[in-house]
PDB file of N, CA and C in Angstrom:
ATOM      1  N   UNK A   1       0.818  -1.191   0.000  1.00  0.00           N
ATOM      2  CA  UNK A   1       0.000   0.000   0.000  1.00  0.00           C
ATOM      3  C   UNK A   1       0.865   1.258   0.000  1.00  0.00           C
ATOM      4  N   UNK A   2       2.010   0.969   0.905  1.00  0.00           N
ATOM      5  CA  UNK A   2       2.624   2.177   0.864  1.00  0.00           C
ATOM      6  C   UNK A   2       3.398   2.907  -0.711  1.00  0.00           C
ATOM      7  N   UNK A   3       3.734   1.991  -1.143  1.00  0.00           N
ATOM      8  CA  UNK A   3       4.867   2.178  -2.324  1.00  0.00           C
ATOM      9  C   UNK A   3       3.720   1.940  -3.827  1.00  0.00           C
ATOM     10  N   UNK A   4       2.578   1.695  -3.633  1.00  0.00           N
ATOM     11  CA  UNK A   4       1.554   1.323  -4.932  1.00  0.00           C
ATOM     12  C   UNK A   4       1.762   2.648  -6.220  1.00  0.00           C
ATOM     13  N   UNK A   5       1.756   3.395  -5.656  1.00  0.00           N
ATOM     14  CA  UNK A   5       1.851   5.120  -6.390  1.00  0.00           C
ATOM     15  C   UNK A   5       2.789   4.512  -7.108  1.00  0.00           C
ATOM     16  N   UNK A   6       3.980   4.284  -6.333  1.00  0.00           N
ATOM     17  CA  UNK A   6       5.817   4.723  -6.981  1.00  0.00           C
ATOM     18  C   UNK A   6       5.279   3.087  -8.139  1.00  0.00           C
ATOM     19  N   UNK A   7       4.911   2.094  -7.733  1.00  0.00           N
ATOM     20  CA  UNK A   7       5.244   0.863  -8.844  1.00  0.00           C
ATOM     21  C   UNK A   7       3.851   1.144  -9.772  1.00  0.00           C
ATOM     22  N   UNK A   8       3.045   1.878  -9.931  1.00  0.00           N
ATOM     23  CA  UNK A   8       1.847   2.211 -11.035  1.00  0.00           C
ATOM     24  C   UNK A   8       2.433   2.918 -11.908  1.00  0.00           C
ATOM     25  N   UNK A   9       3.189   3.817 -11.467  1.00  0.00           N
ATOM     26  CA  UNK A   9       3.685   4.376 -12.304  1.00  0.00           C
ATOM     27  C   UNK A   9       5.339   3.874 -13.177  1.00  0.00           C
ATOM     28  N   UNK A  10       5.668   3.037 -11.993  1.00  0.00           N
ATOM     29  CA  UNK A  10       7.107   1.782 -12.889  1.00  0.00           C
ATOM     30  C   UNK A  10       6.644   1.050 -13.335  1.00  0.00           C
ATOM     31  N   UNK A  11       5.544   0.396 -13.860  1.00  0.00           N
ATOM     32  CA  UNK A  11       5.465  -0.776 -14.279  1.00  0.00           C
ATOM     33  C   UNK A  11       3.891  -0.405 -15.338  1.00  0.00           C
ATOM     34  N   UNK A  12       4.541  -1.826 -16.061  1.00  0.00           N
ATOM     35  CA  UNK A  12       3.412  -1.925 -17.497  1.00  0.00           C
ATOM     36  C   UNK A  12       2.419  -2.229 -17.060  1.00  0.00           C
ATOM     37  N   UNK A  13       0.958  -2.162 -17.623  1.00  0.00           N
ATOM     38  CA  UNK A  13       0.029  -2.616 -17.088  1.00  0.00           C
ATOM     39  C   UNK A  13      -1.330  -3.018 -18.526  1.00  0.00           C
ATOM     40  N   UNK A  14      -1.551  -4.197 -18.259  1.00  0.00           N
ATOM     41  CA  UNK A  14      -2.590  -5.161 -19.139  1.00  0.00           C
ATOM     42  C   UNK A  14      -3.225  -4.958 -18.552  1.00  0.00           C
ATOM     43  N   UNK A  15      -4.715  -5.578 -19.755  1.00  0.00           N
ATOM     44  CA  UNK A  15      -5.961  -5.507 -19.102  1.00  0.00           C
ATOM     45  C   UNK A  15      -6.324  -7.245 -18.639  1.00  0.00           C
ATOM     46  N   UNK A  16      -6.985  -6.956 -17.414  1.00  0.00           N
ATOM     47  CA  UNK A  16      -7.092  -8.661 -16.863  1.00  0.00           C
ATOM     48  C   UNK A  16      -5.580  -8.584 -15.974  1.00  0.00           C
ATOM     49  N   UNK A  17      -4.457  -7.626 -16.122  1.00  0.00           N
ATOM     50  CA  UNK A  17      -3.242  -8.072 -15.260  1.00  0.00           C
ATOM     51  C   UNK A  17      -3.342  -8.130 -13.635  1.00  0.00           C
ATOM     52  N   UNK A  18      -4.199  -7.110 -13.106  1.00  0.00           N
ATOM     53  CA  UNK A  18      -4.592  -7.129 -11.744  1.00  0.00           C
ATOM     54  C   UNK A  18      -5.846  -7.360 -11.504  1.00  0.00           C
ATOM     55  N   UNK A  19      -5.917  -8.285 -10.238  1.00  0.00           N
ATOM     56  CA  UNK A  19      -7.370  -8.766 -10.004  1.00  0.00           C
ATOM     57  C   UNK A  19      -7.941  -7.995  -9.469  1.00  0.00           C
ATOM     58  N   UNK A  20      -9.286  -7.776  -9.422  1.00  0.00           N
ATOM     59  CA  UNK A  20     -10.435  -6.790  -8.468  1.00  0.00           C
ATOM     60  C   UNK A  20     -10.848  -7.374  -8.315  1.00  0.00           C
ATOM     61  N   UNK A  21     -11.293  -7.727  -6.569  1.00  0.00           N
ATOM     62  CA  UNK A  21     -10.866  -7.527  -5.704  1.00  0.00           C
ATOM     63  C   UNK A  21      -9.556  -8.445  -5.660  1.00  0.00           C
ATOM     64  N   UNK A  22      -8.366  -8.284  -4.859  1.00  0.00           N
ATOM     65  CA  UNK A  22      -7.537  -9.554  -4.867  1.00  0.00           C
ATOM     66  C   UNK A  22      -7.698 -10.669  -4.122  1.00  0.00           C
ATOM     67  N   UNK A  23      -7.560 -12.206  -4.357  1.00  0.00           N
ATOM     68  CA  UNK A  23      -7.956 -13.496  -3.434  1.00  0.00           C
ATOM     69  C   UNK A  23      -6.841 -13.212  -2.470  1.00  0.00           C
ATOM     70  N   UNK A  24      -7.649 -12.689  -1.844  1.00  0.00           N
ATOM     71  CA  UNK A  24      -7.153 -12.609  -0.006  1.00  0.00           C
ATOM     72  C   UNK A  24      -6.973 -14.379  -0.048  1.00  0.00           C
ATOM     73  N   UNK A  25      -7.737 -15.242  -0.214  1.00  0.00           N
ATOM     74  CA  UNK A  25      -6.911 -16.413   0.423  1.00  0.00           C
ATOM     75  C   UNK A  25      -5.733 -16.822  -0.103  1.00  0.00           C
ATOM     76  N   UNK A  26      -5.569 -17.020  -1.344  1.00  0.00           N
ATOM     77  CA  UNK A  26      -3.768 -17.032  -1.459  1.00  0.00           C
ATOM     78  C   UNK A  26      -3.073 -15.976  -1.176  1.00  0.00           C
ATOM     79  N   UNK A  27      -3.503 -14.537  -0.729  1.00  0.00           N
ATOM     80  CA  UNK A  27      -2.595 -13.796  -0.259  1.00  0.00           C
ATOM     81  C   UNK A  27      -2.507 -13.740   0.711  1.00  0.00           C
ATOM     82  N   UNK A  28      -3.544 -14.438   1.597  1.00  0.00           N
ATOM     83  CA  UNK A  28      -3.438 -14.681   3.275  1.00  0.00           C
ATOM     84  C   UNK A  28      -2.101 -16.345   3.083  1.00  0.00           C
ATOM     85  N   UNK A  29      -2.693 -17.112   2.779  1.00  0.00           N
ATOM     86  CA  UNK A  29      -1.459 -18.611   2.465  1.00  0.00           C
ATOM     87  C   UNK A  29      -0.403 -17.927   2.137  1.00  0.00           C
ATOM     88  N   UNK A  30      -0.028 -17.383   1.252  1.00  0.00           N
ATOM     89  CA  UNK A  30       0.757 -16.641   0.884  1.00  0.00           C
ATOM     90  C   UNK A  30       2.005 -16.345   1.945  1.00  0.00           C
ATOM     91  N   UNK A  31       1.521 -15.212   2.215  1.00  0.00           N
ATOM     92  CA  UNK A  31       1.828 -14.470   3.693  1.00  0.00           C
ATOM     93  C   UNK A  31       2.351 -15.406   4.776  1.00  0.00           C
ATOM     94  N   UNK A  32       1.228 -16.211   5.029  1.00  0.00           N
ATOM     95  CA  UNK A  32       1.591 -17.177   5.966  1.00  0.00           C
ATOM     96  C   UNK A  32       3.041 -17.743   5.617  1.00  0.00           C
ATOM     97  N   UNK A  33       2.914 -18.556   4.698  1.00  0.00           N
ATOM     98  CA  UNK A  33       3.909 -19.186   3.989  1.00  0.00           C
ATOM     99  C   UNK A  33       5.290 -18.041   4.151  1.00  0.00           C
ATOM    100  N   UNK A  34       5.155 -17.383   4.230  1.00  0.00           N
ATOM    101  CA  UNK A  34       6.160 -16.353   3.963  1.00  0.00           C
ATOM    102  C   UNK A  34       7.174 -16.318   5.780  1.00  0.00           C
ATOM    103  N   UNK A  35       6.005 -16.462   6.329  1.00  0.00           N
ATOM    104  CA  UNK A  35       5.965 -15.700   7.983  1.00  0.00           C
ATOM    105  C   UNK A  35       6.540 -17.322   8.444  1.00  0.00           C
ATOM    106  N   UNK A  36       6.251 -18.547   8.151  1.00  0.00           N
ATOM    107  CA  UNK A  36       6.755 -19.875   8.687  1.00  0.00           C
ATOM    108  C   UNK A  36       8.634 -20.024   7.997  1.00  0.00           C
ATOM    109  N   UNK A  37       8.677 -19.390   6.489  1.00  0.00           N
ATOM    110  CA  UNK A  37      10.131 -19.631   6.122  1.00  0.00           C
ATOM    111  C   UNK A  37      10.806 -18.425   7.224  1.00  0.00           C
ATOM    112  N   UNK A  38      10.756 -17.262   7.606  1.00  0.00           N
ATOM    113  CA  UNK A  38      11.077 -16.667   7.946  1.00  0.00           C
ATOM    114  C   UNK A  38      11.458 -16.628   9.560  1.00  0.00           C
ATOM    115  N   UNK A  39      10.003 -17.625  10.227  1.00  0.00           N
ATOM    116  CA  UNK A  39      10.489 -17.949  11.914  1.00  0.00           C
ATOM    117  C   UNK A  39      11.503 -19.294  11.791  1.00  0.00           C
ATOM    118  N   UNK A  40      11.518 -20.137  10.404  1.00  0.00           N
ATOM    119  CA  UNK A  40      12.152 -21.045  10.364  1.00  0.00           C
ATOM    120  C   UNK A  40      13.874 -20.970  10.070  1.00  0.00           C
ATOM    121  N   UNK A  41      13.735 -19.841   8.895  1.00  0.00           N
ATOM    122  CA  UNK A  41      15.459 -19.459   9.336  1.00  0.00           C
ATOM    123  C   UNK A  41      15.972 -18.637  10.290  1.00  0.00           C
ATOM    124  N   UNK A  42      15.243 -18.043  10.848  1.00  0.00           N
ATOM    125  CA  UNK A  42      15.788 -17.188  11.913  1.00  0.00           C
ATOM    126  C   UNK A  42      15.842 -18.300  13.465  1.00  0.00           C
ATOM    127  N   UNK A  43      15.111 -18.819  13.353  1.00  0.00           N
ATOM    128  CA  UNK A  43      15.382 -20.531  14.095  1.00  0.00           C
ATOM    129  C   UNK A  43      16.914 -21.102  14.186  1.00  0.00           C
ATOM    130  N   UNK A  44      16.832 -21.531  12.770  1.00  0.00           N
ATOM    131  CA  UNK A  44      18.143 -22.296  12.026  1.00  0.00           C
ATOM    132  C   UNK A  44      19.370 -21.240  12.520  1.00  0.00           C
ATOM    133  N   UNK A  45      19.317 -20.399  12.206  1.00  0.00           N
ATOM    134  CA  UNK A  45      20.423 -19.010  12.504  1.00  0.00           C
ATOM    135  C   UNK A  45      20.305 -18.398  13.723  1.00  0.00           C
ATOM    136  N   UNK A  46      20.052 -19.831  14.780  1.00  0.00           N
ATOM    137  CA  UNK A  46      19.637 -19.419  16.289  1.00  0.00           C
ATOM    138  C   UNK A  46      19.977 -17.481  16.793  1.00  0.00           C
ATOM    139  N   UNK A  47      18.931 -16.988  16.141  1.00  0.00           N
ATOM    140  CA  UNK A  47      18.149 -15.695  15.991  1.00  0.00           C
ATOM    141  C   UNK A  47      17.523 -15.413  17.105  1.00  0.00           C
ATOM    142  N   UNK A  48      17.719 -15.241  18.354  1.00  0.00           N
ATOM    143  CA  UNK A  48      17.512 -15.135  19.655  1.00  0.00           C
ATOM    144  C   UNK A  48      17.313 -13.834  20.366  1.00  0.00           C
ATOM    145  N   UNK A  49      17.547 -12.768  19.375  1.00  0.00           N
ATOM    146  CA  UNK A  49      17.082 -11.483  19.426  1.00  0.00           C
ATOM    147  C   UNK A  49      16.778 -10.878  18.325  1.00  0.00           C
ATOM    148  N   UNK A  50      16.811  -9.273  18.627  1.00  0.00           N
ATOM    149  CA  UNK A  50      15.740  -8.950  17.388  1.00  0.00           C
ATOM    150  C   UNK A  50      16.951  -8.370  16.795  1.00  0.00           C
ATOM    151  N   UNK A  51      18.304  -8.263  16.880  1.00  0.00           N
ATOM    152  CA  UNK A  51      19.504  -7.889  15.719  1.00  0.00           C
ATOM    153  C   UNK A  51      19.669  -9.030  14.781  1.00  0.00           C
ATOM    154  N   UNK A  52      19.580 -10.035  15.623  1.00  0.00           N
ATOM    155  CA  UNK A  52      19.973 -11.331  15.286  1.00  0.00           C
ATOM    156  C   UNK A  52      18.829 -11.648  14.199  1.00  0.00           C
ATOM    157  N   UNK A  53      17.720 -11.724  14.693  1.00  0.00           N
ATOM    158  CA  UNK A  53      16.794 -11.918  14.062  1.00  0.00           C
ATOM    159  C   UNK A  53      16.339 -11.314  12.625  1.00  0.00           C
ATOM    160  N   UNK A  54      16.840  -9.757  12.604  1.00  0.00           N
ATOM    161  CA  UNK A  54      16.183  -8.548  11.690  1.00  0.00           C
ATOM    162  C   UNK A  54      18.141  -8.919  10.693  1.00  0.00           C
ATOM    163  N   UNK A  55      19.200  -9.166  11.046  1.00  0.00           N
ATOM    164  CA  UNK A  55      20.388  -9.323  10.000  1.00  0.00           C
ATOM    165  C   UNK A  55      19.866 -10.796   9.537  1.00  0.00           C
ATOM    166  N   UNK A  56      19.518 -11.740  10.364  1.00  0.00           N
ATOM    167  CA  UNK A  56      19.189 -13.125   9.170  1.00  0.00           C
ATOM    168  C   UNK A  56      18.520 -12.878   8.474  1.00  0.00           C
ATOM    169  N   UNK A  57      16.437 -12.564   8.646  1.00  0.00           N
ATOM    170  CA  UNK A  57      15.490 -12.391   7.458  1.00  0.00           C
ATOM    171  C   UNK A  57      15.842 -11.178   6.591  1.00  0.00           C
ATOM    172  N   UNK A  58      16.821 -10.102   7.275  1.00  0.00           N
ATOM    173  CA  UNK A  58      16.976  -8.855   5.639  1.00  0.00           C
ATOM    174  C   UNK A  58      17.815  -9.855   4.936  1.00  0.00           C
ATOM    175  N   UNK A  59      18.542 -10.664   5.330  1.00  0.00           N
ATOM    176  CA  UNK A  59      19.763 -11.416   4.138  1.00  0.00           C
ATOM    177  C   UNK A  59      18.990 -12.107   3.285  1.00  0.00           C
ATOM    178  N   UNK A  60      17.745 -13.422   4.241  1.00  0.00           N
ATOM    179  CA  UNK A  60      17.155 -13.940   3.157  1.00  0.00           C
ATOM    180  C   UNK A  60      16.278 -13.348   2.341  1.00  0.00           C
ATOM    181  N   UNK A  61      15.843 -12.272   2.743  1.00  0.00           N
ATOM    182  CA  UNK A  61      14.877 -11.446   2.219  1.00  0.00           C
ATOM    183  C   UNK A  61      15.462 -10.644   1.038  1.00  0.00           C
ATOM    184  N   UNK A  62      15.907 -10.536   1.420  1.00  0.00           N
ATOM    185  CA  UNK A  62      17.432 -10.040   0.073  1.00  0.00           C
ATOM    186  C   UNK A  62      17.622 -10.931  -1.119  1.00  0.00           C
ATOM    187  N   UNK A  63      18.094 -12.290  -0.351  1.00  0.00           N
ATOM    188  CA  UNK A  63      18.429 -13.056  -1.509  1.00  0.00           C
ATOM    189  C   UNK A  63      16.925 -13.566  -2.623  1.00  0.00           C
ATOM    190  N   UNK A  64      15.786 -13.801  -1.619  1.00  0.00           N
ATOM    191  CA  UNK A  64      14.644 -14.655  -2.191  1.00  0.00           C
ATOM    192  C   UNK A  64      13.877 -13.305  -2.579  1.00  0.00           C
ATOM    193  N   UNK A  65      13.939 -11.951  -2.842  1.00  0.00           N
ATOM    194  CA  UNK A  65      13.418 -11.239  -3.519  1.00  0.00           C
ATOM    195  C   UNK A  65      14.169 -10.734  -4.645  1.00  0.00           C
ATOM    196  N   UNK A  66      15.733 -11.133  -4.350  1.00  0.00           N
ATOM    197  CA  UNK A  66      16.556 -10.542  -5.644  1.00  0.00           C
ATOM    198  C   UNK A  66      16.681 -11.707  -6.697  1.00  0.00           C
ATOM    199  N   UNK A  67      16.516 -12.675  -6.437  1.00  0.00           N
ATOM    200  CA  UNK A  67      16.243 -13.873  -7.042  1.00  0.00           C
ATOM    201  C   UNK A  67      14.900 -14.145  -7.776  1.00  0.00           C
ATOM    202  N   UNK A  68      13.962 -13.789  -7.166  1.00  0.00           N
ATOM    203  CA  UNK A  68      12.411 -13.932  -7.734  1.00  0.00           C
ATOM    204  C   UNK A  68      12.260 -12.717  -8.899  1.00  0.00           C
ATOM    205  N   UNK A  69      12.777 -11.812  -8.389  1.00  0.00           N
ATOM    206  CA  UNK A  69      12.256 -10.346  -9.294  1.00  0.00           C
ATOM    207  C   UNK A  69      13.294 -10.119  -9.949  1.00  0.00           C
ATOM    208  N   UNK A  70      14.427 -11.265 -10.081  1.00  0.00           N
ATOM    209  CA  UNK A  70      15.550 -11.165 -11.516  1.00  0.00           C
ATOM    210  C   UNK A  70      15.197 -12.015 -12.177  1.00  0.00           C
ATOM    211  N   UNK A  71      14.407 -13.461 -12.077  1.00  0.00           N
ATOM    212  CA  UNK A  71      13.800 -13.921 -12.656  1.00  0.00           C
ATOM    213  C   UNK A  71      12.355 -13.654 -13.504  1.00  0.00           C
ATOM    214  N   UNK A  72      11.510 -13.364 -12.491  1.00  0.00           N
ATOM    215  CA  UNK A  72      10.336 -12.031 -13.239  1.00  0.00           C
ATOM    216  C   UNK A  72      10.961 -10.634 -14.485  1.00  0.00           C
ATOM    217  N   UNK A  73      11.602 -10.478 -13.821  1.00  0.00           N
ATOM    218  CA  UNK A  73      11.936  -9.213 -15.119  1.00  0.00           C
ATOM    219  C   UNK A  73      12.893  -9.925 -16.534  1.00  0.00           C
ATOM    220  N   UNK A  74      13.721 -11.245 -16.255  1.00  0.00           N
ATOM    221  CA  UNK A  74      13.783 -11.400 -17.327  1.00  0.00           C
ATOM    222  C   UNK A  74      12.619 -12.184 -17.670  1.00  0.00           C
ATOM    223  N   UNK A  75      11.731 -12.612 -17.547  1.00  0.00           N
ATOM    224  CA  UNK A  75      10.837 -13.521 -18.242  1.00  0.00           C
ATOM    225  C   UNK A  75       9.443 -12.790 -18.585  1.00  0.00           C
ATOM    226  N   UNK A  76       9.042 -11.194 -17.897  1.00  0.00           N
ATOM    227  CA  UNK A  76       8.000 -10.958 -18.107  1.00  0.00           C
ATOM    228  C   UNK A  76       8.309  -9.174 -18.481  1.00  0.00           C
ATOM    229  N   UNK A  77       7.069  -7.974 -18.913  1.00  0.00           N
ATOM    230  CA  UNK A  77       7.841  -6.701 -19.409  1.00  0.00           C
ATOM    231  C   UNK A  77       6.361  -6.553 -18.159  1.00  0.00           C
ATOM    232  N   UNK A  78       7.001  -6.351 -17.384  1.00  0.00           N
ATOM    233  CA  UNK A  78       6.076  -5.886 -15.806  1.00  0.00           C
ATOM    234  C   UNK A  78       6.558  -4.616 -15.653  1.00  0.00           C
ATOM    235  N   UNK A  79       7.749  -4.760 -15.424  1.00  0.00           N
ATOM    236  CA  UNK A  79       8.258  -3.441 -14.231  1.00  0.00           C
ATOM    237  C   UNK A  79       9.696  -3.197 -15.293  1.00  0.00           C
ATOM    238  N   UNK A  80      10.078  -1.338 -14.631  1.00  0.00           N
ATOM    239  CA  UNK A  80      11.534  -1.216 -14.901  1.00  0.00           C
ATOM    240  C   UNK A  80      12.472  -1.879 -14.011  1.00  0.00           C
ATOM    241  N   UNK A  81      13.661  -1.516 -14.099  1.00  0.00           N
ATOM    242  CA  UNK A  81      14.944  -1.853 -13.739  1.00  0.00           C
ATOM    243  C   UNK A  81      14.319  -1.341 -12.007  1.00  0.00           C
ATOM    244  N   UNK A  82      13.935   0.039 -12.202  1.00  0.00           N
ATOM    245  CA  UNK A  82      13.842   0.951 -11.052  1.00  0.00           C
ATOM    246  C   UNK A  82      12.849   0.074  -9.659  1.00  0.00           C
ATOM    247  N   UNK A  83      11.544   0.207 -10.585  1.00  0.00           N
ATOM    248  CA  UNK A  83      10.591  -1.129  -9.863  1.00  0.00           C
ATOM    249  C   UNK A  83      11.400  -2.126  -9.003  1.00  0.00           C
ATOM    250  N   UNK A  84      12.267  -2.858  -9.683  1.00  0.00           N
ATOM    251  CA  UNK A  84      12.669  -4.035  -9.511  1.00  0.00           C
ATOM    252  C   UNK A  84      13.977  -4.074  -8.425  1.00  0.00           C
ATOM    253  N   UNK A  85      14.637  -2.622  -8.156  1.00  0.00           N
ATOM    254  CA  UNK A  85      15.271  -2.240  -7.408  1.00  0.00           C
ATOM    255  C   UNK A  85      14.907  -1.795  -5.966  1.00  0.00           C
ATOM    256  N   UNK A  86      13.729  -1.213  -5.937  1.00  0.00           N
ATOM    257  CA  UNK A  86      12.610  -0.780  -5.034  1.00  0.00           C
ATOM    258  C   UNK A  86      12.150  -2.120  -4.493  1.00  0.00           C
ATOM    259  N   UNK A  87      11.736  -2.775  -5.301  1.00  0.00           N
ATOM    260  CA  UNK A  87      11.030  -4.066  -4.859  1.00  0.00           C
ATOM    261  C   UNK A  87      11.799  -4.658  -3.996  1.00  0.00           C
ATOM    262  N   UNK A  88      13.045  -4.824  -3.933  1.00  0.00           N
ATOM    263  CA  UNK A  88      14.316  -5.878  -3.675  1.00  0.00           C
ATOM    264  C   UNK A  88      14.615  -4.962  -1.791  1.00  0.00           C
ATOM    265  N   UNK A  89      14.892  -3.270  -2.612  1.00  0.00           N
ATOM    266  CA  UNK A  89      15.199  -3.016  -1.300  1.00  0.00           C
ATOM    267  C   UNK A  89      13.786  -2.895  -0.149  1.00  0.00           C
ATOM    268  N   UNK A  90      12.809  -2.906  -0.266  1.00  0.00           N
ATOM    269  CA  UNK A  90      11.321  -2.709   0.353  1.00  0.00           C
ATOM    270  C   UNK A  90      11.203  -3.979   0.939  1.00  0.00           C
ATOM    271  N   UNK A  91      11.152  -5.230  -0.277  1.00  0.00           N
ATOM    272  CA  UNK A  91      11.077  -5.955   0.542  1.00  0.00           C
ATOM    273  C   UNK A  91      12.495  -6.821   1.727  1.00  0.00           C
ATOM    274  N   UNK A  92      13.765  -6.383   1.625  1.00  0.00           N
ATOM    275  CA  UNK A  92      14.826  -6.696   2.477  1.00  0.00           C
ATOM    276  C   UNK A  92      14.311  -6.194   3.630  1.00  0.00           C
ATOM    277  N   UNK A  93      13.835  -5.073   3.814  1.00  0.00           N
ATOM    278  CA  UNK A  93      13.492  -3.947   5.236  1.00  0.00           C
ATOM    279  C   UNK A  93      12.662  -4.457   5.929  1.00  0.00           C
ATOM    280  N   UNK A  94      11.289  -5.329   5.038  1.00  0.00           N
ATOM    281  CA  UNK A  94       9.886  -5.748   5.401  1.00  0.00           C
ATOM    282  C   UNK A  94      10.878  -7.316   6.283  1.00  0.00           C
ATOM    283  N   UNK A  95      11.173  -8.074   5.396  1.00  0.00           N
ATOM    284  CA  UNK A  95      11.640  -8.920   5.983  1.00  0.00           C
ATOM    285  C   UNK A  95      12.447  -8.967   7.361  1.00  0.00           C
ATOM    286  N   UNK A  96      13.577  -7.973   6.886  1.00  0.00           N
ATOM    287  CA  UNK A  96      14.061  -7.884   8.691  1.00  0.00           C
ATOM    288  C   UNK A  96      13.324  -7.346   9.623  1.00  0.00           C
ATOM    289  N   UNK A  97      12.207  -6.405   9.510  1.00  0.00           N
ATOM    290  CA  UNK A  97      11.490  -6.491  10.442  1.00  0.00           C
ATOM    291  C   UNK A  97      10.588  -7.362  11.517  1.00  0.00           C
ATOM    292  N   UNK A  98      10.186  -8.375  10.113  1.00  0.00           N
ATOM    293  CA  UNK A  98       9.384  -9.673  10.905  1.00  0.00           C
ATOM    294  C   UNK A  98      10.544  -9.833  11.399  1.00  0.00           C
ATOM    295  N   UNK A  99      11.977 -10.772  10.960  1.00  0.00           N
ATOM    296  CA  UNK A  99      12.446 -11.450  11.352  1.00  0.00           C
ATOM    297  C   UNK A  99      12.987 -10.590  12.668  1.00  0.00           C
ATOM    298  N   UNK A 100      13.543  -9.267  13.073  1.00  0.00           N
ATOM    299  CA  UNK A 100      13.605  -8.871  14.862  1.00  0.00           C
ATOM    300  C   UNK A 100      12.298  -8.923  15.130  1.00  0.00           C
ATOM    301  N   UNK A 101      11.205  -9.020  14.885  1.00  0.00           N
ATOM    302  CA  UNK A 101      10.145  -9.347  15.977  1.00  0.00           C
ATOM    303  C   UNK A 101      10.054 -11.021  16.136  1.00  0.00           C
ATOM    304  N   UNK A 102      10.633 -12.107  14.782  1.00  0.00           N
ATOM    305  CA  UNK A 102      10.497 -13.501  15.236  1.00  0.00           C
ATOM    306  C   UNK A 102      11.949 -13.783  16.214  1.00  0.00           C
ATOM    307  N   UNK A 103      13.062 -12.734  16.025  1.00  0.00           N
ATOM    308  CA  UNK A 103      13.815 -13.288  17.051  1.00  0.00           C
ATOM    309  C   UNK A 103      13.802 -12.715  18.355  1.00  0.00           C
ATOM    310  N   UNK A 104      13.602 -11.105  18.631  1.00  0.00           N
ATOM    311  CA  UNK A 104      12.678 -11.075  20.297  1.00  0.00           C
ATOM    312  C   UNK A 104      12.190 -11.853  20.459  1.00  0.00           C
ATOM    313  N   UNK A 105      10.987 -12.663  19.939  1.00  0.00           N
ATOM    314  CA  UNK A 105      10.045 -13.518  20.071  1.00  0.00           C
ATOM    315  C   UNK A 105      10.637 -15.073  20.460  1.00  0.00           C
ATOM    316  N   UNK A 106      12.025 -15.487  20.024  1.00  0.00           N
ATOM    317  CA  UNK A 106      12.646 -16.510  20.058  1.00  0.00           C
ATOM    318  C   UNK A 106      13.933 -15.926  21.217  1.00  0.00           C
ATOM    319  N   UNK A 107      13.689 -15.155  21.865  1.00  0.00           N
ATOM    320  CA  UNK A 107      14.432 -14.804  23.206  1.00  0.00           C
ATOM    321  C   UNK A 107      14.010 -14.687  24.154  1.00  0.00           C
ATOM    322  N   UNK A 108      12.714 -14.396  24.300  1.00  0.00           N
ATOM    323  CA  UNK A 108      11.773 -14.016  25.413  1.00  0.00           C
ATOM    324  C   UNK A 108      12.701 -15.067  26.446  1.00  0.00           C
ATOM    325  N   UNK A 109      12.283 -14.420  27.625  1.00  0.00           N
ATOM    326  CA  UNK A 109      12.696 -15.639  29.056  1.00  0.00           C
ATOM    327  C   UNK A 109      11.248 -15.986  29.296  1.00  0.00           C
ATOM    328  N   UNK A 110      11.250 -17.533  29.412  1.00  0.00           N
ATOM    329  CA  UNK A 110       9.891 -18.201  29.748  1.00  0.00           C
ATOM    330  C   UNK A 110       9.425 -17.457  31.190  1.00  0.00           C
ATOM    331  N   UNK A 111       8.090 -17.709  31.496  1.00  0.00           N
ATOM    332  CA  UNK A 111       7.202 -16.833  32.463  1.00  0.00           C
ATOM    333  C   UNK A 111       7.883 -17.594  33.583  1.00  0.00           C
ATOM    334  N   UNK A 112       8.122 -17.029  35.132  1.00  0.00           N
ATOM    335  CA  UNK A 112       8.353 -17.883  36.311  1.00  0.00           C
ATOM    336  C   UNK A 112       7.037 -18.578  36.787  1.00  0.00           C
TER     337      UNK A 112
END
């Protein structure tokens, strides 16, 4: 929502390319799916606080968005270069954020 302006105006747009309304349920699965790889490497990368936590998911978040949206731009005429730069760094930031709230979350001291 925040960045929709800046990529309407980077990117091509067909008719039929965006859905009205969008299926919230694969974008809820989706999401989910997103939120289980993310408590799962910050797990693996015993991520036990929220530095710890927010440097593992920006890395993977880094790699699995610079990877997806270098693959998308060569295979589809969606977005510019610019888009696709935005995309990469937006979503690295989004990611380390979950991931310091999944590793606070994986530090907490159990209740007495």
């Amino acid at each position: 929502m925040l960045l929709m302006d800046f990529f309407k105006k980077h990117s091509l747009h067909y008719n039929g390319l965006d859905k009205n309304p969008p299926d919230f349920l694969y974008l809820s699965i989706g999401n989910l799916l997103m939120g289980i790889l993310t408590a799962y490497v910050v797990a693996l990368g015993n991520g036990n606080n929220a530095k710890k936590g927010f440097t593992i998911a920006a890395i993977v978040g880094f790699l699995v968005s610079s990877g997806m949206d270098s693959i998308m731009f060569a295979q589809m005429n969606l977005g510019s270069r610019t888009s696709i730069l935005v995309d990469v760094i937006a979503a690295t930031i989004l990611s380390g954020i979950i991931g310091a709230f999944v590793g606070w979350w994986y530090g907490r001291k159990p209740a007495a």
